[in-house]
C-alpha atoms as a PDB file:
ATOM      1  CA  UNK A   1      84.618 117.812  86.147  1.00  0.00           C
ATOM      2  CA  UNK A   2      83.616 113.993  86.303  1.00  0.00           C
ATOM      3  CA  UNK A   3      86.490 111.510  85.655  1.00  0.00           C
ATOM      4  CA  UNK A   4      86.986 107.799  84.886  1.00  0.00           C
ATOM      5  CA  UNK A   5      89.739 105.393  86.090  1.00  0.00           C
ATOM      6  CA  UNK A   6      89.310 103.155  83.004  1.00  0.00           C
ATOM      7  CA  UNK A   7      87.666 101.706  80.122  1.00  0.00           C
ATOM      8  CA  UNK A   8      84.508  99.573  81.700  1.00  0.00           C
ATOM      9  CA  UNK A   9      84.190 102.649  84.092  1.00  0.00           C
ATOM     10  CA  UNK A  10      84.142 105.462  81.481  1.00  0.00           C
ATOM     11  CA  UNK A  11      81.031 103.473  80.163  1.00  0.00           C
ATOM     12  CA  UNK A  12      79.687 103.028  83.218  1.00  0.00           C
ATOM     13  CA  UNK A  13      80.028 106.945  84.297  1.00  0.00           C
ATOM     14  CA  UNK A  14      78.860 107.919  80.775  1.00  0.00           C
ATOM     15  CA  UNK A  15      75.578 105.995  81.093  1.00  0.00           C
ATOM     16  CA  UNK A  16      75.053 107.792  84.554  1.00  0.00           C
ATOM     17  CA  UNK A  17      75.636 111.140  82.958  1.00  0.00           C
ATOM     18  CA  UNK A  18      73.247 110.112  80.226  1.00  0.00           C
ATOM     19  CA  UNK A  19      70.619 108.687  82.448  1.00  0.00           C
ATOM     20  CA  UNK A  20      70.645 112.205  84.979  1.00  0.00           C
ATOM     21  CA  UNK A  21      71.107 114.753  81.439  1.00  0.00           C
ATOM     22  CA  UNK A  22      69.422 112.817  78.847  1.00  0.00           C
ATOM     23  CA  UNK A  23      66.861 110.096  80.360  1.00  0.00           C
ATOM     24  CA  UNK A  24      66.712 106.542  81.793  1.00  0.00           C
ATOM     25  CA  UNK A  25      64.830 105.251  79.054  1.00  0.00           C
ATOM     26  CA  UNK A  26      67.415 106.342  76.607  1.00  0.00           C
ATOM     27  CA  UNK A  27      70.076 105.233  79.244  1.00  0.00           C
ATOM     28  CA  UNK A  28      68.848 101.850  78.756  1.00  0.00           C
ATOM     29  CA  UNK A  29      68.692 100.952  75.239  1.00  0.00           C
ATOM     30  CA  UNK A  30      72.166 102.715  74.638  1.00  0.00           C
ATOM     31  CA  UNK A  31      73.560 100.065  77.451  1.00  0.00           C
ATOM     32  CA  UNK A  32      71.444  97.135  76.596  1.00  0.00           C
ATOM     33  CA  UNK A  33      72.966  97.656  72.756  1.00  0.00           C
ATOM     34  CA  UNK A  34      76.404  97.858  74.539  1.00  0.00           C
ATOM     35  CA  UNK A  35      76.151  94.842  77.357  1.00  0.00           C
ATOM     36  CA  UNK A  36      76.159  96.994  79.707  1.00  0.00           C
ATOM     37  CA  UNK A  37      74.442  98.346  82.994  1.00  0.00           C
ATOM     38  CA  UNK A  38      72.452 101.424  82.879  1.00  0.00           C
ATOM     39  CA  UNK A  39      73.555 102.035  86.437  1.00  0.00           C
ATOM     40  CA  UNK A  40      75.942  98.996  87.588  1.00  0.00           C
ATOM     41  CA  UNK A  41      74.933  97.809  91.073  1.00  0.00           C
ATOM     42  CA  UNK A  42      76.559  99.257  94.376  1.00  0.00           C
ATOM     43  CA  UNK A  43      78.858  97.962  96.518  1.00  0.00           C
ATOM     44  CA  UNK A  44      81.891  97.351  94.199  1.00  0.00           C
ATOM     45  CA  UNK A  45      84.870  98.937  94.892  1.00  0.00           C
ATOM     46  CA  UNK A  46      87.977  99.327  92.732  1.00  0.00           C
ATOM     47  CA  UNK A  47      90.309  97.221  94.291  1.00  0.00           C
ATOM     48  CA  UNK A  48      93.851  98.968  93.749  1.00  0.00           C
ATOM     49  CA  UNK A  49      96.898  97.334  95.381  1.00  0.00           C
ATOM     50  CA  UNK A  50      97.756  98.919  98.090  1.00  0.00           C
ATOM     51  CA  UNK A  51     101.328 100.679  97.842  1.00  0.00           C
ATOM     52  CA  UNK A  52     103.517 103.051 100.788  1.00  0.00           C
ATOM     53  CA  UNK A  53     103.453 106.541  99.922  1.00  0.00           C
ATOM     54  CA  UNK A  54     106.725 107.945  98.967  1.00  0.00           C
ATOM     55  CA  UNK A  55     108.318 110.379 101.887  1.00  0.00           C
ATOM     56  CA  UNK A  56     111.156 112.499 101.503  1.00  0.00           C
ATOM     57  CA  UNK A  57     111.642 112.775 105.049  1.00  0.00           C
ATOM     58  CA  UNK A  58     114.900 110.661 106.367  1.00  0.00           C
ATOM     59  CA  UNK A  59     112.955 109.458 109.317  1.00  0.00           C
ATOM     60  CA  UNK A  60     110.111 108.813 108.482  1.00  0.00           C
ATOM     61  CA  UNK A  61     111.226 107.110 105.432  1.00  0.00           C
ATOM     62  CA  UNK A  62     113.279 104.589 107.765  1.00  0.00           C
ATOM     63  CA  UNK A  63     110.065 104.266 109.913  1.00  0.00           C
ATOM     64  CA  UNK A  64     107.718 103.565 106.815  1.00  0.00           C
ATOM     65  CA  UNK A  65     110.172 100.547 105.547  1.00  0.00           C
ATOM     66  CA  UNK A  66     110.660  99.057 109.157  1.00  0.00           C
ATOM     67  CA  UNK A  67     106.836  98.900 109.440  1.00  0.00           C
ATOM     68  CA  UNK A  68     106.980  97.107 105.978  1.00  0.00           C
ATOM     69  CA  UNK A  69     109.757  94.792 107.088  1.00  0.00           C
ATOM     70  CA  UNK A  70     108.056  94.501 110.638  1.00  0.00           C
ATOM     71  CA  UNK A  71     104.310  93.589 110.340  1.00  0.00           C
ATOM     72  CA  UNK A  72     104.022  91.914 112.998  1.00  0.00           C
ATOM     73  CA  UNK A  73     106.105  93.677 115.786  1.00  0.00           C
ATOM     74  CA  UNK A  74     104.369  96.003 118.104  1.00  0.00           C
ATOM     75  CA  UNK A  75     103.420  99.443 115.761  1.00  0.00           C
ATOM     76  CA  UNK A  76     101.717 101.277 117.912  1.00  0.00           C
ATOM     77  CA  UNK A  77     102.172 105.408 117.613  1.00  0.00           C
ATOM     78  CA  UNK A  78     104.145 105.007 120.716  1.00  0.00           C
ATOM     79  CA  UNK A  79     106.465 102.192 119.698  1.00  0.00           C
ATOM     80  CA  UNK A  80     106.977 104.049 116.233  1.00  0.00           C
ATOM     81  CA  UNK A  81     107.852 107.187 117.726  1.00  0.00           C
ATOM     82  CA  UNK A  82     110.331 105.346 120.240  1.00  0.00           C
ATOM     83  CA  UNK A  83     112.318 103.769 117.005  1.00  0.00           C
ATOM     84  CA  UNK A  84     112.633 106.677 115.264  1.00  0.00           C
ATOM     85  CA  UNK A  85     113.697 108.819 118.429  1.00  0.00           C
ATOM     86  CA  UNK A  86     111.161 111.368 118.228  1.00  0.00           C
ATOM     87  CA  UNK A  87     107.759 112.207 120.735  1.00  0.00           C
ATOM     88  CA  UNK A  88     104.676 110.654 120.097  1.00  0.00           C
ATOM     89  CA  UNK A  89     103.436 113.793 118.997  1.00  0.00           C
ATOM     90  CA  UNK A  90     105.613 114.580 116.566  1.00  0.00           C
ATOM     91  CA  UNK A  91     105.678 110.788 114.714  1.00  0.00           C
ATOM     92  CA  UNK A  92     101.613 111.701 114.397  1.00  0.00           C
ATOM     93  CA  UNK A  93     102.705 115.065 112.765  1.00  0.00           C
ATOM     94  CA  UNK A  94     104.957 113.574 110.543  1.00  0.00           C
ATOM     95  CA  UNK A  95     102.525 110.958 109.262  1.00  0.00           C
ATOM     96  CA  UNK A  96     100.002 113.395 108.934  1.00  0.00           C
ATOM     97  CA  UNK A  97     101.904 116.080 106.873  1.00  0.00           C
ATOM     98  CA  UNK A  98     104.033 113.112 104.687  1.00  0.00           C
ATOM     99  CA  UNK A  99     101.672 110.159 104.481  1.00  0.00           C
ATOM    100  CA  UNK A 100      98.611 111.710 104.527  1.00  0.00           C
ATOM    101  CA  UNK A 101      97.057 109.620 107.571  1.00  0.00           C
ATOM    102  CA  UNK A 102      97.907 108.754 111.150  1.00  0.00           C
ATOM    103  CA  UNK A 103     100.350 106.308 112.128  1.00  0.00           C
ATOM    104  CA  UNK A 104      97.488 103.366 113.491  1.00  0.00           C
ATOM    105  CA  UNK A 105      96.219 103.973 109.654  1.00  0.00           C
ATOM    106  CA  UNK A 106      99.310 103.101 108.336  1.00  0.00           C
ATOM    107  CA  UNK A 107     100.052 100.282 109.647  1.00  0.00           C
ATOM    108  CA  UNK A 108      96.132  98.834 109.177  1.00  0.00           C
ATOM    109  CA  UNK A 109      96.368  99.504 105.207  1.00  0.00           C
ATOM    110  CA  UNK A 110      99.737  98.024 105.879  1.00  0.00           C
ATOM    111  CA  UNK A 111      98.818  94.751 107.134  1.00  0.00           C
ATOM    112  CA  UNK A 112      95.822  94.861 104.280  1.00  0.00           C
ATOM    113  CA  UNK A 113      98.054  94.928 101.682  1.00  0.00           C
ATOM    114  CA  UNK A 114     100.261  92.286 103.020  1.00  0.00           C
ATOM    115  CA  UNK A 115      97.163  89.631 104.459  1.00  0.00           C
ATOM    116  CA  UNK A 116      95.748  90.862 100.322  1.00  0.00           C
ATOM    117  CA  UNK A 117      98.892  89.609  98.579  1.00  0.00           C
ATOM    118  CA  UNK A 118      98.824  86.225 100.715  1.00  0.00           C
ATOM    119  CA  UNK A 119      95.330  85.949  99.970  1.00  0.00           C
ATOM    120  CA  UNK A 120      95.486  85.709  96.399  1.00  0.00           C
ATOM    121  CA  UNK A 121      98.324  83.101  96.201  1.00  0.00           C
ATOM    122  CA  UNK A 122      97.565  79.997  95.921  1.00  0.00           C
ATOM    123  CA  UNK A 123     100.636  78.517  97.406  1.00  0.00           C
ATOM    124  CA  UNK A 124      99.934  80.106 100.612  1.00  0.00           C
ATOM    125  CA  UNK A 125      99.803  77.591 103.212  1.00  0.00           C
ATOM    126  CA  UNK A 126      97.240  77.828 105.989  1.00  0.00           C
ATOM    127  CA  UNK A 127      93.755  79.444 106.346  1.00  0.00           C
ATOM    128  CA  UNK A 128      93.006  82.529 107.545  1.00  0.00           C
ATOM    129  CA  UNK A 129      93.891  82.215 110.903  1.00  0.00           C
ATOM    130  CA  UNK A 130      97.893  81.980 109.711  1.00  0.00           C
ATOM    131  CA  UNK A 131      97.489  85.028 106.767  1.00  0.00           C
ATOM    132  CA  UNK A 132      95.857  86.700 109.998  1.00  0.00           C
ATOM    133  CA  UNK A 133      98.816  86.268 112.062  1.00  0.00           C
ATOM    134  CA  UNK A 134     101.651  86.374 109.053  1.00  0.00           C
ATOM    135  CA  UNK A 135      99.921  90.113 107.766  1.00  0.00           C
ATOM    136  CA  UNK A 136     100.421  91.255 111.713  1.00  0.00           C
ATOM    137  CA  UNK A 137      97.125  91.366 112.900  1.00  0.00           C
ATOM    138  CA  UNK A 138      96.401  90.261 116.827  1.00  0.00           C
ATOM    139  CA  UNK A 139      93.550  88.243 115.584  1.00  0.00           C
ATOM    140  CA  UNK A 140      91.243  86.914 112.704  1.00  0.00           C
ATOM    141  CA  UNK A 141      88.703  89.224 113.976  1.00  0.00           C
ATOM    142  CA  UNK A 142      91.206  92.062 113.847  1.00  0.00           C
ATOM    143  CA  UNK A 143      91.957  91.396 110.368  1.00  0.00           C
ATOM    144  CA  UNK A 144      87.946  90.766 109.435  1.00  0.00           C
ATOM    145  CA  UNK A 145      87.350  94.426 110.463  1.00  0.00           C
ATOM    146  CA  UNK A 146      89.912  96.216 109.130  1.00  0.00           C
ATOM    147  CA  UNK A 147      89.164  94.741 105.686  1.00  0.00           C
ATOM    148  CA  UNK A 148      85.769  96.105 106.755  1.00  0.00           C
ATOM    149  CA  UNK A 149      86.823  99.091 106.988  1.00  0.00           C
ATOM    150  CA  UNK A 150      89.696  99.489 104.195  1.00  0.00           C
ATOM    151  CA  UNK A 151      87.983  97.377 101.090  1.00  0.00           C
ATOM    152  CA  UNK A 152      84.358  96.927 102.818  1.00  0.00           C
ATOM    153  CA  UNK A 153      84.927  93.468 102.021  1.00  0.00           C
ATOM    154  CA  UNK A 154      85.712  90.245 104.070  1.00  0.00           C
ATOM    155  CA  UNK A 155      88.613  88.828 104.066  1.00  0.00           C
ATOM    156  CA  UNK A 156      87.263  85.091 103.124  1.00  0.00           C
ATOM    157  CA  UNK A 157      85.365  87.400 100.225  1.00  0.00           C
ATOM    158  CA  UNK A 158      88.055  89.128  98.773  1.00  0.00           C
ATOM    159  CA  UNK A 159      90.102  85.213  98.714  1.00  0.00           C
ATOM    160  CA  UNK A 160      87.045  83.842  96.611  1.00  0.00           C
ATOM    161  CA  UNK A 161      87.044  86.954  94.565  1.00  0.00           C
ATOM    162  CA  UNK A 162      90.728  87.725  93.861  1.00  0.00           C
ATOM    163  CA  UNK A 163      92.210  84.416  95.318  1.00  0.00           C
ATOM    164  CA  UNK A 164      94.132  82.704  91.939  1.00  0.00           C
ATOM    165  CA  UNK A 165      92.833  78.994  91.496  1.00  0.00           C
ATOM    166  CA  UNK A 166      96.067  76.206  92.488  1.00  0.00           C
ATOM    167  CA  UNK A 167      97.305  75.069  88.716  1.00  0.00           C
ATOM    168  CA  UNK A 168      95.592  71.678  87.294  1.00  0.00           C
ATOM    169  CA  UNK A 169      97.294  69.114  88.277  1.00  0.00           C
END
């Protein structure tokens, strides 16, 4: 089964289909009629906002929002565990089996999605250094990798890509 998330994508994975069943030359004047790529470049990734899972479980629940509320406090597994008055051990099981990922996870798409949402306002104030910072991360580097790794994107990219333009004056 091969699946689409949308409009410009079901055209996109229909010319791949068509190019591997059919052939490329056929591939290409079907997407040159529609505008289109025959096989659209690599390297761009859907960029989905990022939203908490929802959890059942009372304490994790509690621990998911105070993360949310709390970007920028110590989150470590250990520090987590310690608020919610269970073992180390245990807050890593109940990530696992609820949210789907460990606790240090978490928290990194966590602080994503927040330094994302400052990024593409206009009326945030500062550079990157104070989204850095205001999102929870230690440092600019910090922040630079995990959008590596999350949206294998930079952070100064994704501003220039997704970043809305201040209104005319």
């Amino acid at each position: 089964m091969t699946t689409a998330g949308g409009g410009t994508s079901g055209i996109d994975l229909a010319m791949s289909l068509m190019s591997e069943d059919i052939d490329q030359e056929r591939a290409v004047r079907v997407s040159t009629e529609l505008v289109s790529y025959p096989r659209r470049p690599g390297g761009q990734l859907q960029f989905v906002p990022w939203a908490p899972p929802t959890v059942e479980h009372p304490v994790l629940r509690g621990t998911l929002q105070w993360i949310s509320d709390n970007l920028r406090a110590d989150l470590s597994g250990r520090s987590l565990a310690e608020r919610a008055g269970v073992s180390p051990r245990h807050i890593n099981r109940l990530f696992a089996s609820h949210a789907g990922m460990s606790p240090r996870r978490y928290v990194e798409s966590a602080r994503v999605g927040a330094a994302r949402r400052m990024l593409e306002r206009p009326e945030q104030p500062g550079g990157l250094e104070e989204i850095a910072k205001g999102a929870g991360f230690s440092t600019l580097e910090s922040m630079r990798v995990s959008f590596r790794r999350v949206l294998q994107v930079a952070p100064g990219e994704y501003q220039e890509r997704f970043g809305a333009s201040p209104p005319p004056e």
